[in-house]
C-alpha atoms as a PDB file:
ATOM      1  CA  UNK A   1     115.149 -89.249-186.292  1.00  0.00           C
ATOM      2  CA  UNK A   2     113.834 -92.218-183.988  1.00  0.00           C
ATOM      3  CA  UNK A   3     111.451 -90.668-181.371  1.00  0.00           C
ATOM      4  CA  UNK A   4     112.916 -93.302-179.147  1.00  0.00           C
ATOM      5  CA  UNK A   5     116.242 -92.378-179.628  1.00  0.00           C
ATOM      6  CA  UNK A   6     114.882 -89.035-178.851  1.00  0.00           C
ATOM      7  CA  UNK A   7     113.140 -89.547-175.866  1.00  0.00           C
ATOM      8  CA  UNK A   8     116.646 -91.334-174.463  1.00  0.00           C
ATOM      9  CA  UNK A   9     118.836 -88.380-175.198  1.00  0.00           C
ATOM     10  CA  UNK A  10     118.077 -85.967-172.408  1.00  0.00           C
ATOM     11  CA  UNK A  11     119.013 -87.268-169.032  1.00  0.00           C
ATOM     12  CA  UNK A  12     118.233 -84.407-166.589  1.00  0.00           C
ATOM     13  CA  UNK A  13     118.505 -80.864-166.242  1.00  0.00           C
ATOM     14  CA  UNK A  14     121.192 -79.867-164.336  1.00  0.00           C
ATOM     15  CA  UNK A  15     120.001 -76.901-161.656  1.00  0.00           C
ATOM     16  CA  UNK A  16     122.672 -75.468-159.818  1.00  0.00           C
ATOM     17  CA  UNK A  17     123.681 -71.476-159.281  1.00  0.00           C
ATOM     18  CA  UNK A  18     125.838 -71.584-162.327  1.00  0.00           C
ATOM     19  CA  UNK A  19     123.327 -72.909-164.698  1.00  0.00           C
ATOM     20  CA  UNK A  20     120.389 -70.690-163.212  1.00  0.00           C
ATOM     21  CA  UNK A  21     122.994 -67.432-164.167  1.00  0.00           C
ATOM     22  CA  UNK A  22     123.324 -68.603-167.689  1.00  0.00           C
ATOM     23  CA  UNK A  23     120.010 -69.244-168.404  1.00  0.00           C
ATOM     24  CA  UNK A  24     119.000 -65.636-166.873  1.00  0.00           C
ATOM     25  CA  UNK A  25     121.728 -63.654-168.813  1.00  0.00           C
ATOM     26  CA  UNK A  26     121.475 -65.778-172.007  1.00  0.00           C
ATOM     27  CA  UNK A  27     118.445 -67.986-172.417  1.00  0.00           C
ATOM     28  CA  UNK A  28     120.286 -71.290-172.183  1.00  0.00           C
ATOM     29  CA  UNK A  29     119.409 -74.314-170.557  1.00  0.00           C
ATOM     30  CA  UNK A  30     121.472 -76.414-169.286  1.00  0.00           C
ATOM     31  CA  UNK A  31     121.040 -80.680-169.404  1.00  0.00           C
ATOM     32  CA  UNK A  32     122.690 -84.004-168.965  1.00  0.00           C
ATOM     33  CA  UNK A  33     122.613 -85.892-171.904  1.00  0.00           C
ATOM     34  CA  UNK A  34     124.343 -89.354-173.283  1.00  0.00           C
ATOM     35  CA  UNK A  35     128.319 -89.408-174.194  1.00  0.00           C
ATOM     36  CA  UNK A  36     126.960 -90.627-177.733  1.00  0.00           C
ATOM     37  CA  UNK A  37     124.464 -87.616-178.308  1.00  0.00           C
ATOM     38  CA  UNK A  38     124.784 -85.257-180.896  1.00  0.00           C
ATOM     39  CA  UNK A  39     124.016 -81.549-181.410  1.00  0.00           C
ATOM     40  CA  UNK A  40     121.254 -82.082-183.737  1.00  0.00           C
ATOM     41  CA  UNK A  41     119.972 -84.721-181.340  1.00  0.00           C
ATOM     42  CA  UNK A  42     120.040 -82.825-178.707  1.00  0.00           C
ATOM     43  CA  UNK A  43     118.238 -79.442-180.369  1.00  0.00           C
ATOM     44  CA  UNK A  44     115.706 -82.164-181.597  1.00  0.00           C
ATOM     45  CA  UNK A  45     114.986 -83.542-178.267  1.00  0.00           C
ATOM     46  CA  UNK A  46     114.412 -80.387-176.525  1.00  0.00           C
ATOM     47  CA  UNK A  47     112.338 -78.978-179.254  1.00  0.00           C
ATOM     48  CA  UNK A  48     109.973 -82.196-179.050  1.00  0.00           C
ATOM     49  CA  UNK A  49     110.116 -82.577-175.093  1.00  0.00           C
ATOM     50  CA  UNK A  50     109.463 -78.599-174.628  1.00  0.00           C
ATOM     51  CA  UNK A  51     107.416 -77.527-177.595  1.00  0.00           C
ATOM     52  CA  UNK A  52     110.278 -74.514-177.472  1.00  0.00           C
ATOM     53  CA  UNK A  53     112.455 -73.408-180.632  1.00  0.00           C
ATOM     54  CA  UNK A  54     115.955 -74.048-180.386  1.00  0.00           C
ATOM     55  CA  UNK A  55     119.022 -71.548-181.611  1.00  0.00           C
ATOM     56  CA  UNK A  56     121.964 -73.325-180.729  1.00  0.00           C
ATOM     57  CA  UNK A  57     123.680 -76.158-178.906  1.00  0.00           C
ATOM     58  CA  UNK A  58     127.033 -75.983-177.094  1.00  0.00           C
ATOM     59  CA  UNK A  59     128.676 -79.554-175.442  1.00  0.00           C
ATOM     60  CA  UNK A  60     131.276 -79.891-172.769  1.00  0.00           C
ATOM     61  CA  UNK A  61     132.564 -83.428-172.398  1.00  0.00           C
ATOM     62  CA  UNK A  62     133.260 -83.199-168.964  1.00  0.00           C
ATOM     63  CA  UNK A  63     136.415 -85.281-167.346  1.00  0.00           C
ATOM     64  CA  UNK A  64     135.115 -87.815-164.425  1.00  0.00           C
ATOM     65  CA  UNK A  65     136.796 -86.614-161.115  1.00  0.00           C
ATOM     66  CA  UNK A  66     139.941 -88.471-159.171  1.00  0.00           C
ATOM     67  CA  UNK A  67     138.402 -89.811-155.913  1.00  0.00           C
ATOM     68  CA  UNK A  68     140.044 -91.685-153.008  1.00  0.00           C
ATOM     69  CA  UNK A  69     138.158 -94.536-151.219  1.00  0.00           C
ATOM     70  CA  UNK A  70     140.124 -95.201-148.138  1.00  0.00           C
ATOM     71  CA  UNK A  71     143.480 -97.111-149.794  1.00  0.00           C
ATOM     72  CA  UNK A  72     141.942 -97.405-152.981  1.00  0.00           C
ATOM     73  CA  UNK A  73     142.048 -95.076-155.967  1.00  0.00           C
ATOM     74  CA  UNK A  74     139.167 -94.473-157.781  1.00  0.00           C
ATOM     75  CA  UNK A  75     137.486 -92.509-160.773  1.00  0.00           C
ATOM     76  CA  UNK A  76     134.191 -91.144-161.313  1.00  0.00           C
ATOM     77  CA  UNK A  77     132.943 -91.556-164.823  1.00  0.00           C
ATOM     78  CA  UNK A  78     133.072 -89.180-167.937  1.00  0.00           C
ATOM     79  CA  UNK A  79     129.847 -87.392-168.773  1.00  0.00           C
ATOM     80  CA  UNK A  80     128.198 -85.096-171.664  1.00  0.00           C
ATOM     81  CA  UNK A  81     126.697 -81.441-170.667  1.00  0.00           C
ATOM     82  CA  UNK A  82     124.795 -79.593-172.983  1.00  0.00           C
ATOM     83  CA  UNK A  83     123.706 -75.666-173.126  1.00  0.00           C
ATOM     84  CA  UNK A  84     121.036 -75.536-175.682  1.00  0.00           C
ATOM     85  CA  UNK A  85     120.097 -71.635-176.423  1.00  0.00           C
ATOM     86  CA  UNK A  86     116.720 -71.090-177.270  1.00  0.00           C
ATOM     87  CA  UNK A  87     115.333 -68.754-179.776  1.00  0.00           C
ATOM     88  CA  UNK A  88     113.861 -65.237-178.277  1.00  0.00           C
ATOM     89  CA  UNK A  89     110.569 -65.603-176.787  1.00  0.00           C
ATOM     90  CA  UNK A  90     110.555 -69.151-175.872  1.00  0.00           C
ATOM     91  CA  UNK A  91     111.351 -70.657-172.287  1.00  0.00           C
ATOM     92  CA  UNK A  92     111.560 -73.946-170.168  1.00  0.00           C
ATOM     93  CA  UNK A  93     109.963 -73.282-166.690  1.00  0.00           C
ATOM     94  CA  UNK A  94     110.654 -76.622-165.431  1.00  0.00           C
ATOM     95  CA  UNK A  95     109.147 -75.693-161.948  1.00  0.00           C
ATOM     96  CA  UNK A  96     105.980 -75.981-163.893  1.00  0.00           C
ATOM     97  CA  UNK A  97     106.114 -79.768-163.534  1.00  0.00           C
ATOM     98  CA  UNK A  98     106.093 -79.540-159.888  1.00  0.00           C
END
């Protein structure tokens, strides 16, 4: 696969209370990616951005919310989350960065 195309797959991690319980109780990571990503692409991109072995890849399409703007209806777009399970003994400590 394109290392570009790689490097463009992963948008962010997503850190909020939810995704911190999942990745304590089952080693997965949650992260942003692009509405045209696939698993493989995603398990790829991790394993090269990380240097970590991935197990398996879940993805939620997830509906853009209904928002009101005074008079005026609006939409928020569509977006792609992914929970990529890593393999035991491997981990992401993306605090490290910091």
């Amino acid at each position: 696969m394109n290392n570009e195309r790689l490097m463009k797959v992963l948008l962010s991690p997503l850190v909020s209370e939810k995704s911190s319980i999942v990745a304590d109780q089952n080693d997965q990571y949650t992260f942003r990616v692009t509405k045209d990503a696939t698993k493989r692409e995603i398990a790829k991109a991790v394993e090269k951005l990380f240097e970590v072995e991935v197990e398996r890849v879940q993805v939620v399409n997830v509906k853009g919310k209904q928002k009101r703007f005074g008079a005026i209806n609006g939409k928020r777009s569509d977006w792609k989350k992914a929970y990529v399970r890593l393999k035991a003994g491997s981990e992401i400590d993306f605090a490290a960065g910091a």
